[in-house]
Structures are given as structure tokens and as C-alpha cells.
Protein backbone atom coordinates (compact mmCIF):
# COMPACT_ATOMS: atom_id res chain seq x y z
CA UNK A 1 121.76 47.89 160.62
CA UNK A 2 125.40 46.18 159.95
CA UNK A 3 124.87 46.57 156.19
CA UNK A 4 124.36 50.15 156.21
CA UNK A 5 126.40 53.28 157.85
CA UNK A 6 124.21 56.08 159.74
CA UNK A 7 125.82 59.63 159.94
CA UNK A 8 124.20 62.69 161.81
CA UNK A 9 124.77 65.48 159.33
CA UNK A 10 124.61 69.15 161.69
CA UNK A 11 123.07 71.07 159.30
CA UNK A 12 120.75 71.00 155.43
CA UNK A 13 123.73 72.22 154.10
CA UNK A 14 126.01 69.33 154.20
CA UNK A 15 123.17 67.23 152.39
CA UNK A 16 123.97 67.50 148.40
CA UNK A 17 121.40 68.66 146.17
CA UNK A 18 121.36 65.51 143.99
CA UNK A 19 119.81 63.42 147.33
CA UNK A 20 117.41 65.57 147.25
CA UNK A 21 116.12 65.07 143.86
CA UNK A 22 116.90 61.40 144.32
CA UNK A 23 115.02 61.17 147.17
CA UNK A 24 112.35 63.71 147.61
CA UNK A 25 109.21 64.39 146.20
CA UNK A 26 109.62 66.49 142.84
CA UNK A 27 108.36 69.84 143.39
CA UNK A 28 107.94 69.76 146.90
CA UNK A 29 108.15 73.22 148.41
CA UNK A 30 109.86 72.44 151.89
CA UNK A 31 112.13 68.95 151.21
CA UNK A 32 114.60 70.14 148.94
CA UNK A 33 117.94 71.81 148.74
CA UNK A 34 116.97 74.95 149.73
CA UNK A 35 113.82 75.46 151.95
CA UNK A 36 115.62 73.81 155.17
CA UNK A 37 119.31 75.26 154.39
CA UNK A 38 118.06 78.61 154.31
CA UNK A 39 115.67 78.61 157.36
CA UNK A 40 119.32 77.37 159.24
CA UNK A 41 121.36 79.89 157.22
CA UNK A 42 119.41 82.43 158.83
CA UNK A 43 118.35 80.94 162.43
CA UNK A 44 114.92 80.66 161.82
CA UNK A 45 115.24 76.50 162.42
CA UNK A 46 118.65 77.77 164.51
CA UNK A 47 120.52 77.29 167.95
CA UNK A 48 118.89 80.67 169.54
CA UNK A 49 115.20 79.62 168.63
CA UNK A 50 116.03 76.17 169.84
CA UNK A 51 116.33 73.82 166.42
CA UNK A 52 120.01 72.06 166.30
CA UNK A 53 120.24 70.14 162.85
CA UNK A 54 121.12 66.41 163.27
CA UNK A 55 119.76 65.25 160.29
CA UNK A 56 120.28 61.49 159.80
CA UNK A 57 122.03 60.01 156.69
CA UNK A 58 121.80 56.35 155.72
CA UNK A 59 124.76 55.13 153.27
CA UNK A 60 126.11 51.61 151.98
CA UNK A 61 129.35 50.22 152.82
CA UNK A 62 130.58 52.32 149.73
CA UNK A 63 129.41 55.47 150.88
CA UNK A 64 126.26 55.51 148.57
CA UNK A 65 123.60 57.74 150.15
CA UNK A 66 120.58 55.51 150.33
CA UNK A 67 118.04 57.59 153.30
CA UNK A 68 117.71 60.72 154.77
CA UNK A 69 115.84 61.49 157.81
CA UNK A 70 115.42 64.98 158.65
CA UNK A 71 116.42 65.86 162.51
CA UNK A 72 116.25 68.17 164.51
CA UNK A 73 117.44 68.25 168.40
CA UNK A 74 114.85 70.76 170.07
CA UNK A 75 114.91 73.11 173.11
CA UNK A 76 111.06 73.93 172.76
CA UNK A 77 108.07 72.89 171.58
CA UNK A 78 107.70 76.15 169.41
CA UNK A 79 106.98 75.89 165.41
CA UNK A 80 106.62 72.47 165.47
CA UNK A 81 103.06 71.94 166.20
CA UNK A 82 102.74 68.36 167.83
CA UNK A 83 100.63 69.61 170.52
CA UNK A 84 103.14 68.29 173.21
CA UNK A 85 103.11 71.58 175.57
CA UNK A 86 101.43 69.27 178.56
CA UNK A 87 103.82 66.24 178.09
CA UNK A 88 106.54 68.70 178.91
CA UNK A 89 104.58 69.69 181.79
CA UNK A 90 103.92 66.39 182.95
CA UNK A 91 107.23 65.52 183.09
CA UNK A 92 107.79 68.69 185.14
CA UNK A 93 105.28 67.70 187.65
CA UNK A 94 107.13 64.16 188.40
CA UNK A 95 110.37 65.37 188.37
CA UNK A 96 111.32 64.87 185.02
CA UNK A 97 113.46 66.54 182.52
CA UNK A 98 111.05 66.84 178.83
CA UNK A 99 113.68 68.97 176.55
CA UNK A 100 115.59 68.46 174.94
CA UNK A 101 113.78 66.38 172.43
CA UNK A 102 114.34 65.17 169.03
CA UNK A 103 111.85 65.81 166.15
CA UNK A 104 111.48 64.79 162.61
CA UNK A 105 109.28 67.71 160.77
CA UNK A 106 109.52 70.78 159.15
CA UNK A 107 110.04 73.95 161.00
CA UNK A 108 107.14 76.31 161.70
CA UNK A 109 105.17 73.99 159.10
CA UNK A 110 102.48 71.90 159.82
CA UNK A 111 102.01 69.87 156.59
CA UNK A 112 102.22 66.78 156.07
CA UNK A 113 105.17 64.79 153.85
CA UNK A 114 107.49 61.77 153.73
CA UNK A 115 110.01 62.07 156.20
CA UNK A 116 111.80 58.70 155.92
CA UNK A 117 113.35 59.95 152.36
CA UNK A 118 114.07 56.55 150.44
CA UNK A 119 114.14 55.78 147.07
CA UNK A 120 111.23 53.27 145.64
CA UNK A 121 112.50 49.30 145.42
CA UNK A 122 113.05 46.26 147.60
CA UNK A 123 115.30 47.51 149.78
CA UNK A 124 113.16 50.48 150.85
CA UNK A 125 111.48 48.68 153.75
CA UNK A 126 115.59 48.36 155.03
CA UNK A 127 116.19 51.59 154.70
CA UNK A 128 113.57 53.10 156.18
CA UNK A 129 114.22 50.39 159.43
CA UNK A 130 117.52 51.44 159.15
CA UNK A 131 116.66 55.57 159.30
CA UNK A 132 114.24 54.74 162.85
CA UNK A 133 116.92 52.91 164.19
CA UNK A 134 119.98 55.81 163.67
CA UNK A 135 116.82 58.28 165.45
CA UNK A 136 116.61 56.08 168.15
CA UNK A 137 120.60 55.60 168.72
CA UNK A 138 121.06 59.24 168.39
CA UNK A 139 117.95 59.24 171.23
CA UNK A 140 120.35 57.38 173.48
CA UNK A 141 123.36 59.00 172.74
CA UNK A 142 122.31 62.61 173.33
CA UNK A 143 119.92 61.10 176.44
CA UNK A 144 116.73 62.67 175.11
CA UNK A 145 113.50 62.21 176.27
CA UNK A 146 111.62 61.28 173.51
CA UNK A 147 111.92 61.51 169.70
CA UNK A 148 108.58 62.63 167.41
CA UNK A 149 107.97 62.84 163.73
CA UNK A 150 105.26 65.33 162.60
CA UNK A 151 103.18 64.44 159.58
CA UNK A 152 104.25 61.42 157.84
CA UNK A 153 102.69 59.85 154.92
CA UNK A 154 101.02 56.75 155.58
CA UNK A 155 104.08 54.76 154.55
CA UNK A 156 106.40 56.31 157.20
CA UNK A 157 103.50 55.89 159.51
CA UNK A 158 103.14 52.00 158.93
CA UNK A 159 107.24 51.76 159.23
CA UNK A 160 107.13 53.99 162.60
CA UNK A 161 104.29 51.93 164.30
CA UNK A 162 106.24 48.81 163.36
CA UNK A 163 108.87 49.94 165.17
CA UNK A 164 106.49 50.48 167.99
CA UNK A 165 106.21 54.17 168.04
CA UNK A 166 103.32 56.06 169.17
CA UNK A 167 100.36 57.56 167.38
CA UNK A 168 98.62 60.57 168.04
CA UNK A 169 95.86 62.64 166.04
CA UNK A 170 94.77 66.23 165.38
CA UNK A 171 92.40 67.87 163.35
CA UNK A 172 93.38 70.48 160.13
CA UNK A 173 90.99 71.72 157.62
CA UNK A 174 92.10 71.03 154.10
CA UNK A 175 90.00 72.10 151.00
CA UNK A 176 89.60 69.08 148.51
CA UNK A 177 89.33 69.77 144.96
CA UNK A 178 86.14 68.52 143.06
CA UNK A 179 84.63 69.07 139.58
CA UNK A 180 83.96 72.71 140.35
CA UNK A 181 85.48 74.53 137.16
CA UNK A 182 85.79 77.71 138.72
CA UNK A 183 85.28 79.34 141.93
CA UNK A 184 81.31 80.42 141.19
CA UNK A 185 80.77 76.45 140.66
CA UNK A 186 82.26 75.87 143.71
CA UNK A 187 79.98 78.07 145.30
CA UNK A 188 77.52 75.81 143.44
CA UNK A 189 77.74 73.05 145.25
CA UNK A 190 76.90 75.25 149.01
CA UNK A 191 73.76 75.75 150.54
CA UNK A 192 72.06 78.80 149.35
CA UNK A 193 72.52 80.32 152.92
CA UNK A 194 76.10 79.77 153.19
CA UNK A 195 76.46 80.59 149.67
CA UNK A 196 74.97 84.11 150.13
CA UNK A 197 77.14 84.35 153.35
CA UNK A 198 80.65 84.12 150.94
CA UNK A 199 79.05 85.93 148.28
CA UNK A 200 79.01 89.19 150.81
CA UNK A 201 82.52 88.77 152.43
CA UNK A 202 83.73 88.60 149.10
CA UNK A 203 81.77 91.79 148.04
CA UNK A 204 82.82 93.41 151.30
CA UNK A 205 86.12 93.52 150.00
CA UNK A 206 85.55 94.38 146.48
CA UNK A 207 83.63 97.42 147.81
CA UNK A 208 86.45 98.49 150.17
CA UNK A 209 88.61 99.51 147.14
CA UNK A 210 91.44 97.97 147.91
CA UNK A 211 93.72 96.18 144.89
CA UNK A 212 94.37 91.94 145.04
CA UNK A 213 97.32 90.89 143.14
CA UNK A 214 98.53 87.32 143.10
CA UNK A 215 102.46 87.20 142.71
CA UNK A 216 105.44 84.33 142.93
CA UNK A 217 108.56 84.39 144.49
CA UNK A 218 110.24 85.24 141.80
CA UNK A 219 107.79 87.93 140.71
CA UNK A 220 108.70 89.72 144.33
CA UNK A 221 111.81 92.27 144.18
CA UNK A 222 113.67 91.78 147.24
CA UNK A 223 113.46 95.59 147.88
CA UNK A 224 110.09 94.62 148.21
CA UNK A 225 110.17 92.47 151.74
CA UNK A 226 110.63 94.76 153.96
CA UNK A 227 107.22 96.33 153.91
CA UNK A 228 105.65 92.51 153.22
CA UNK A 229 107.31 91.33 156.14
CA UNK A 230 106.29 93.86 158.58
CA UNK A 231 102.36 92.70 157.82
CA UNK A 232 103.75 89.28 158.29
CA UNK A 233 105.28 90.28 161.93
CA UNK A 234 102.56 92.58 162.74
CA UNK A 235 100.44 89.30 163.45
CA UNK A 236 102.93 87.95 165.62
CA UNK A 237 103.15 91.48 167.32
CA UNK A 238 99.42 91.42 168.36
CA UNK A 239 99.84 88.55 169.63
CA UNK A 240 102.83 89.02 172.07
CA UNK A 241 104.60 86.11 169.75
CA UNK A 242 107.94 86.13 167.94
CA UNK A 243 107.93 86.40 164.34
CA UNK A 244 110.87 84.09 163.24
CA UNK A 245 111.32 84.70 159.70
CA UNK A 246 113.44 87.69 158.25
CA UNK A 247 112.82 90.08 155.25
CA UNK A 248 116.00 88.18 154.35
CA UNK A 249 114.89 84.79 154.71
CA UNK A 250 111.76 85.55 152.73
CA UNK A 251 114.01 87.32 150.31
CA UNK A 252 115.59 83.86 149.75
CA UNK A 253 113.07 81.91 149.56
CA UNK A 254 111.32 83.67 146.98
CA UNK A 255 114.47 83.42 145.17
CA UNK A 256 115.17 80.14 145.11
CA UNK A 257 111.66 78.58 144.88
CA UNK A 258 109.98 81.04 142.66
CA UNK A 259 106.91 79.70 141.91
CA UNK A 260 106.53 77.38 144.60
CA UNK A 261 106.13 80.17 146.59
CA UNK A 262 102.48 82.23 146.14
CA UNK A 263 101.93 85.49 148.00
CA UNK A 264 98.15 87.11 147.61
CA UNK A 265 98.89 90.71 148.35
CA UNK A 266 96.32 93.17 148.71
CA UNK A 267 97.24 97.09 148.21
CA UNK A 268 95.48 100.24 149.29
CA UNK A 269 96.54 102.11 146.05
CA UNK A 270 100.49 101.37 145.90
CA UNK A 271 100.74 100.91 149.63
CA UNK A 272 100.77 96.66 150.88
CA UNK A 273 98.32 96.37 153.49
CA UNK A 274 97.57 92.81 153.69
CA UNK A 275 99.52 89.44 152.83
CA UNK A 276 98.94 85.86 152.85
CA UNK A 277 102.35 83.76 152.32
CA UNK A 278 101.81 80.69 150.95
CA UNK A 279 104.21 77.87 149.30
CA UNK A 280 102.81 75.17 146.62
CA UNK A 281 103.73 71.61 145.47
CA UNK A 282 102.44 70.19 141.95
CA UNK A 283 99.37 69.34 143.29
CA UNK A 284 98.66 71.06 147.13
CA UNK A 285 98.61 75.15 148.81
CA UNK A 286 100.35 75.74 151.63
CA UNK A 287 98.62 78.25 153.25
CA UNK A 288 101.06 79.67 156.57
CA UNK A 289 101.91 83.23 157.10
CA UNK A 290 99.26 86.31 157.36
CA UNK A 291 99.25 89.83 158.39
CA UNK A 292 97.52 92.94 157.50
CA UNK A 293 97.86 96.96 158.70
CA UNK A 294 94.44 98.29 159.42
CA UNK A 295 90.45 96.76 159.70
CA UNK A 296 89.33 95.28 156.67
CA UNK A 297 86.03 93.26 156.84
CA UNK A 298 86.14 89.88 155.48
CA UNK A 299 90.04 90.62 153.99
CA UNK A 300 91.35 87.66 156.06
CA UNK A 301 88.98 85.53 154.59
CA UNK A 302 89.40 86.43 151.10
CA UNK A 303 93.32 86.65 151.60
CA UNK A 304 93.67 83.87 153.58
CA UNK A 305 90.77 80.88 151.80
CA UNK A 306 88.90 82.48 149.02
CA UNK A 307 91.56 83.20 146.76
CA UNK A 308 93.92 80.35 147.47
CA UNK A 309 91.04 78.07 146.42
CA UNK A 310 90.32 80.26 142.95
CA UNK A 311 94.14 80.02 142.43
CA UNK A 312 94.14 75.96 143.07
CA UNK A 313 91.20 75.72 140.97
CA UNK A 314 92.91 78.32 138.31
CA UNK A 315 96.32 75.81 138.44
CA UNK A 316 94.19 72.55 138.90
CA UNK A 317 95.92 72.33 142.62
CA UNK A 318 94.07 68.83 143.97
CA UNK A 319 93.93 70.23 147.94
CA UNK A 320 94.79 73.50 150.15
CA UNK A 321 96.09 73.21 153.77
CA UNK A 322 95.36 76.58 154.56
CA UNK A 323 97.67 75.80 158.36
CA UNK A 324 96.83 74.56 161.40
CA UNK A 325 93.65 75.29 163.33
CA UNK A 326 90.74 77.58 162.70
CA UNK A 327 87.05 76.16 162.70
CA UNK A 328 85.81 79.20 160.83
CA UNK A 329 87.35 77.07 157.86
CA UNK A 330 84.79 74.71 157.89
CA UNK A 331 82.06 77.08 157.03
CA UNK A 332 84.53 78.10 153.82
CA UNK A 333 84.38 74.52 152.55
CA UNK A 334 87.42 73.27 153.94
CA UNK A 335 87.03 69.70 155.31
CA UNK A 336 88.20 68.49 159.03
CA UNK A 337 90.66 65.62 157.98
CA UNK A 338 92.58 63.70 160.69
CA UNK A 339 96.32 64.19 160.67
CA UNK A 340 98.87 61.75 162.27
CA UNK A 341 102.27 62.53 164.48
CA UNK A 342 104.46 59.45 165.76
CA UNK A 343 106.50 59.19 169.00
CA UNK A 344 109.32 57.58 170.64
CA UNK A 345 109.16 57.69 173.99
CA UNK A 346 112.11 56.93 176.19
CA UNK A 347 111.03 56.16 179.92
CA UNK A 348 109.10 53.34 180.00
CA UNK A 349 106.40 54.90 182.74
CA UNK A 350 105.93 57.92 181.06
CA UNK A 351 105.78 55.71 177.68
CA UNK A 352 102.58 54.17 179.36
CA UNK A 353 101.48 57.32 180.76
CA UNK A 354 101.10 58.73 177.14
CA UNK A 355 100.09 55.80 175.59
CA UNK A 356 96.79 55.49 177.92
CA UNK A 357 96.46 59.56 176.71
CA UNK A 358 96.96 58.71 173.09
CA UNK A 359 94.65 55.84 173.42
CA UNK A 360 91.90 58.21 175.10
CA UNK A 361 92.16 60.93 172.80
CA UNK A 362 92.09 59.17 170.10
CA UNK A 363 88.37 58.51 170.21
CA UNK A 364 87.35 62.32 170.90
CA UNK A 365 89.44 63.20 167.74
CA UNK A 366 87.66 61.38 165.43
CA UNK A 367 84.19 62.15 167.15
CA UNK A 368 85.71 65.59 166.61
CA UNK A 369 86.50 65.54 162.96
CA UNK A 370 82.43 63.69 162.63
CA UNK A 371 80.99 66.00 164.32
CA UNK A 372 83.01 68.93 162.36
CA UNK A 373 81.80 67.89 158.97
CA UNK A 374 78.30 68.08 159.62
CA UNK A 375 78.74 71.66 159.56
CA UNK A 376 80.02 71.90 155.87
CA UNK A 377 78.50 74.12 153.83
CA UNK A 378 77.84 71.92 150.84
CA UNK A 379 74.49 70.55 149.59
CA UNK A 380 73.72 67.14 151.41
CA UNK A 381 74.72 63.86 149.62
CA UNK A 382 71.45 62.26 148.05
């Protein structure tokens, strides 16, 4: 750590747009200058909803910016989709304090990415030690009870575990591109039965009259978000949840990301009546926000899986991560695929406590995620 200088920056702002490109992935949808700034800029990753930027910078004695760890000190467990809800009430039930907590992960997203951001080279390894380390101090400093990093790619997972951090698993359903051509030869390659079964949700729709129109963020007037949103929110409404973004944050968004964001909008002649919000890198969907006004058989399906995959297979996408849960994917094609979080965990007891949980579960996830895949709809292997 003594040849490097750690600084907690308080919000995506203060990070300059050139580390970004420097040290994020190009064309990723959510690390760049403008996907985390705005979600602060408008309290959707805010104080009120319980996210507190403390994003940790890793520079050289000259001041050269050589890491970047995105940090966030939380209040709740809500939006970033760990699965953590009974740590916090285990710690209740021995009378100990659970929040706040510090995570590394992207707000109210659930996909997966680097999140030690170093450039490629020898001293990467370094860096990335020194980025866990300036977590961990901050951990101390601010007397936290654990720290957690959602999602990592398997380098940032190798680095975390090193540093003795623990593992935990969970199952998401991601569709995996194949040599399908469009999406009737991806139908191909299902069972007859569950080929038939897609064949009628999909004419269900086409028979309901309704209009599908795929359009970017920067195909999307922002006199146009108001009515989008409110499908968006109605979800949330149904479900007694909040609906954290704003007309005004989607507004931006779209702006600044234009085509990395991809909204499938279906209309009842002019009127919206159904969205799916998705965001896209060079080579993966995002799947994440739905809503819809009214009873449409089959429209969340088509919305939501059927024409996110004909759009990946249109662009040459290479996988779709339609979000988190939902076994009626697997019937759809999508695949159960194991997905990692790591954890820092500050008492030693409850350390061991989770551990032992971790170790348990571990087994039943993966027995899980077998016993998932049998049900795929595809032909069998010979």
C-alpha cells in the first residue's frame, strides 16, 4: 500500500471521464461517465434511498489515477440484490448492528462486471491489492459491518478470495447465443412441444393488435417519458414497491447512452401500453425494467425475452441477462448460470457464522442450477 495513495471520492461525479475510458470496459452501459453520475444526480443511488458514494480511487505518488473501485456506503439492502436480507436479521437476533454496510455493485442492477477497474500490465495484480485494501480501511474507519461486491468477473473474484473474502452463489438465467441465424432457427433447435408452446404466445400477441416498435435512447423524445415511465412504475405500484427511477433520470440516460440503451415498446394504436427497458454492451442485453397498462396474454413474454433475443440475434449480441430471477425463463431458452458475490465480513463470529452458510448453500446452488437445465427446451445433446 505505501507506494500508492487511496482517496474516497463522495460521488461519480468527481471521477473524470478519461478514467473511465482508461479503465473500463469500452461500451459498457453502466461503468462509465455517465450511468452512475446520473443515478446520484438524481437520488436514485442517493442519501434518501440509502446509497452514499465513497467510491475508492487508487493514485501514484504523482497523483496518476491507476484504480477505481466503485463504493457505495448502504442503509439497506434494497437494489442491490446480494440476497443478504437474513444476515441483517441475524445480526438483529444476537444483538448486532448489520447496516450500515459497504457494497461494491451497481445500483438496482444485477449484472455482472469488473469492479476492481485497473488497467492491463504487471502492476495490475498491485493495484487491484491495493483497491481491497482502501475497502477494507474505509470498513474500519466508518465501523461497518461488512463490505460486499456484487458480480465480479472472475479476475476480481480470484483477487477478492485472495484476500480472504467470502463467496456466495445465486442462480440468473442468461440466454447464450448459438449458430441460430434468426429467431425461427432458434426455435429450431427446441423440442417440438415447447416450440409450438412459443409459437402461440407469440401469435397471441400478434393477434391482439397491438403495435411493437424497438427504439434507442436517443430515438426517445424526452416529452416522451412521462407516459413510458408510468408503465415502468405501475409494476412497482402493484407490487406495494418504490419505483426509484424518474421520467428525468430515464430522460438522461437515454440521452447520454443512446444506443446502449434499448426500449421494446408496444402501442395500442398511438397510446404506450407496455415497455421493457433494457441497456446493451458490444456484446450482452440487459434486460431490467417492465411495466404494462392493461391484460395482454403472453405480452410480458414477448416484451420481456422474445424480442430481446431476435434483437441480440439481429445485432449479433453473444448473451441476454434478462434480470434477476424468474424460472419461467428457462422454458424460453434461457440457461440457469451460477453467478458469484464476495464478502468482507467484520466480526469474526459472525464471519464463521456465514461462512458455515456459504459453505452449505453452496452445494444446493449448484444442484439447483443441474437440476434447472434439465428443463431446457432444446433438443437433447446426441
Amino acid at each position: 500500500m505505501s507506494a500508492y495513495v487511496v482517496t474516497a471520492l463522495h460521488s461519480a461525479e468527481a471521477i473524470a471521464r478519461d478514467l473511465w475510458e482508461r479503465l473500463a470496459p469500452r461500451g459498457d452501459p453502466f461503468l462509465n461517465a455517465d450511468f452512475l453520475a446520473i443515478l446520484e444526480r438524481h437520488g436514485t443511488a442517493g442519501r434518501p434511498l440509502g446509497w452514499v458514494a465513497r467510491h475508492v480511487l487508487v493514485s501514484d505518488a504523482h497523483g496518476h489515477a491507476l484504480g477505481l473501485l466503485p463504493l457505495y456506503l448502504r442503509f439497506n439492502s434494497h437494489g442491490d440484490f446480494i440476497h443478504d436480507w437474513s444476515w441483517a436479521a441475524a445480526y438483529q437476533q444476537v444483538g448486532r448492528v448489520y447496516y450500515p454496510k459497504l457494497l461494491s455493485g451497481l445500483p438496482h442492477t444485477p449484472a455482472a462486471g469488473p469492479r476492481l477497474l485497473v488497467s492491463p500490465g504487471p502492476a495490475a495484480p498491485a493495484i487491484r491489492r491495493a483497491l481491497i485494501e482502501g475497502a477494507q480501511a474505509l470498513a474500519n474507519e466508518y465501523g461497518v459491518s461488512s463490505w460486499h461486491v456484487a458480480f465480479p468477473v472472475e479476475d476480481d473474484q480470484q483477487a477478492l478470495q485472495s484476500a480472504g473474502l467470502l463467496t456466495s452463489r445465486n442462480v440468473q438465467f442468461h440466454w447464450l447465443a448459438g449458430d441460430y441465424g434468426d429467431f425461427d432457427g432458434y426455435l429450431g433447435s427446441f423440442t417440438a412441444e415447447k416450440r409450438r408452446k412459443v409459437r402461440a404466445e407469440r401469435r397471441r400477441v400478434r393477434e391482439s393488435g397491438l403495435a411493437i416498435e424497438v427504439r434507442h435512447g436517443d430515438e426517445i423524445d424526452p416529452a416522451e417519458w412521462p407516459l413510458l415511465h408510468a408503465l415502468y412504475a405501475s409494476t412497482f405500484d402493484k407490487f406495494g414497491n418504490y419505483a426509484v427511477f424518474s421520467p428525468a433520470c430515464f430522460a438522461d440516460l437515454a440521452q447520454v447512452l443512446g444506443r446502449r440503451m434499448v426500449v421494446f415498446i408496444a402501442r395500442d394504436g398511438r397510446e404506450p401500453v407496455a415497455l421493457s427497458l433494457c441497456f446493451r454492451s458490444d456484446e450482452v442485453l440487459y434486460g431490467r425494467y417492465w411495466g404494462c397498462r392493461g391484460n395482454y396474454h403472453s405480452l410480458h413474454f414477448e416484451l420481456c425475452f422474445y424480442q430481446g433475443i431476435a434483437y441480440c440475434l439481429r445485432q449479433g449480441l453473444r448473451r441476454f441477462e434478462p434480470g434477476a430471477g424468474g424460472e419461467h425463463k428457462i422454458a424460453r431458452g434461457f440457461t440457469p448460470t451460477v453467478v458469484h458475490s464476495l464478502h468482507w465480513i467484520a466480526d469474526p463470529a459472525m464471519r464463521r457464522m456465514i461462512a458455515r452458510h456459504l459453505e452449505l448453500q453452496s452445494s444446493a446452488v449448484e444442484a439447483y442450477r443441474d437440476e434447472a437445465a434439465e428443463h431446457l427446451p432444446f433438443h437433447a445433446t446426441p
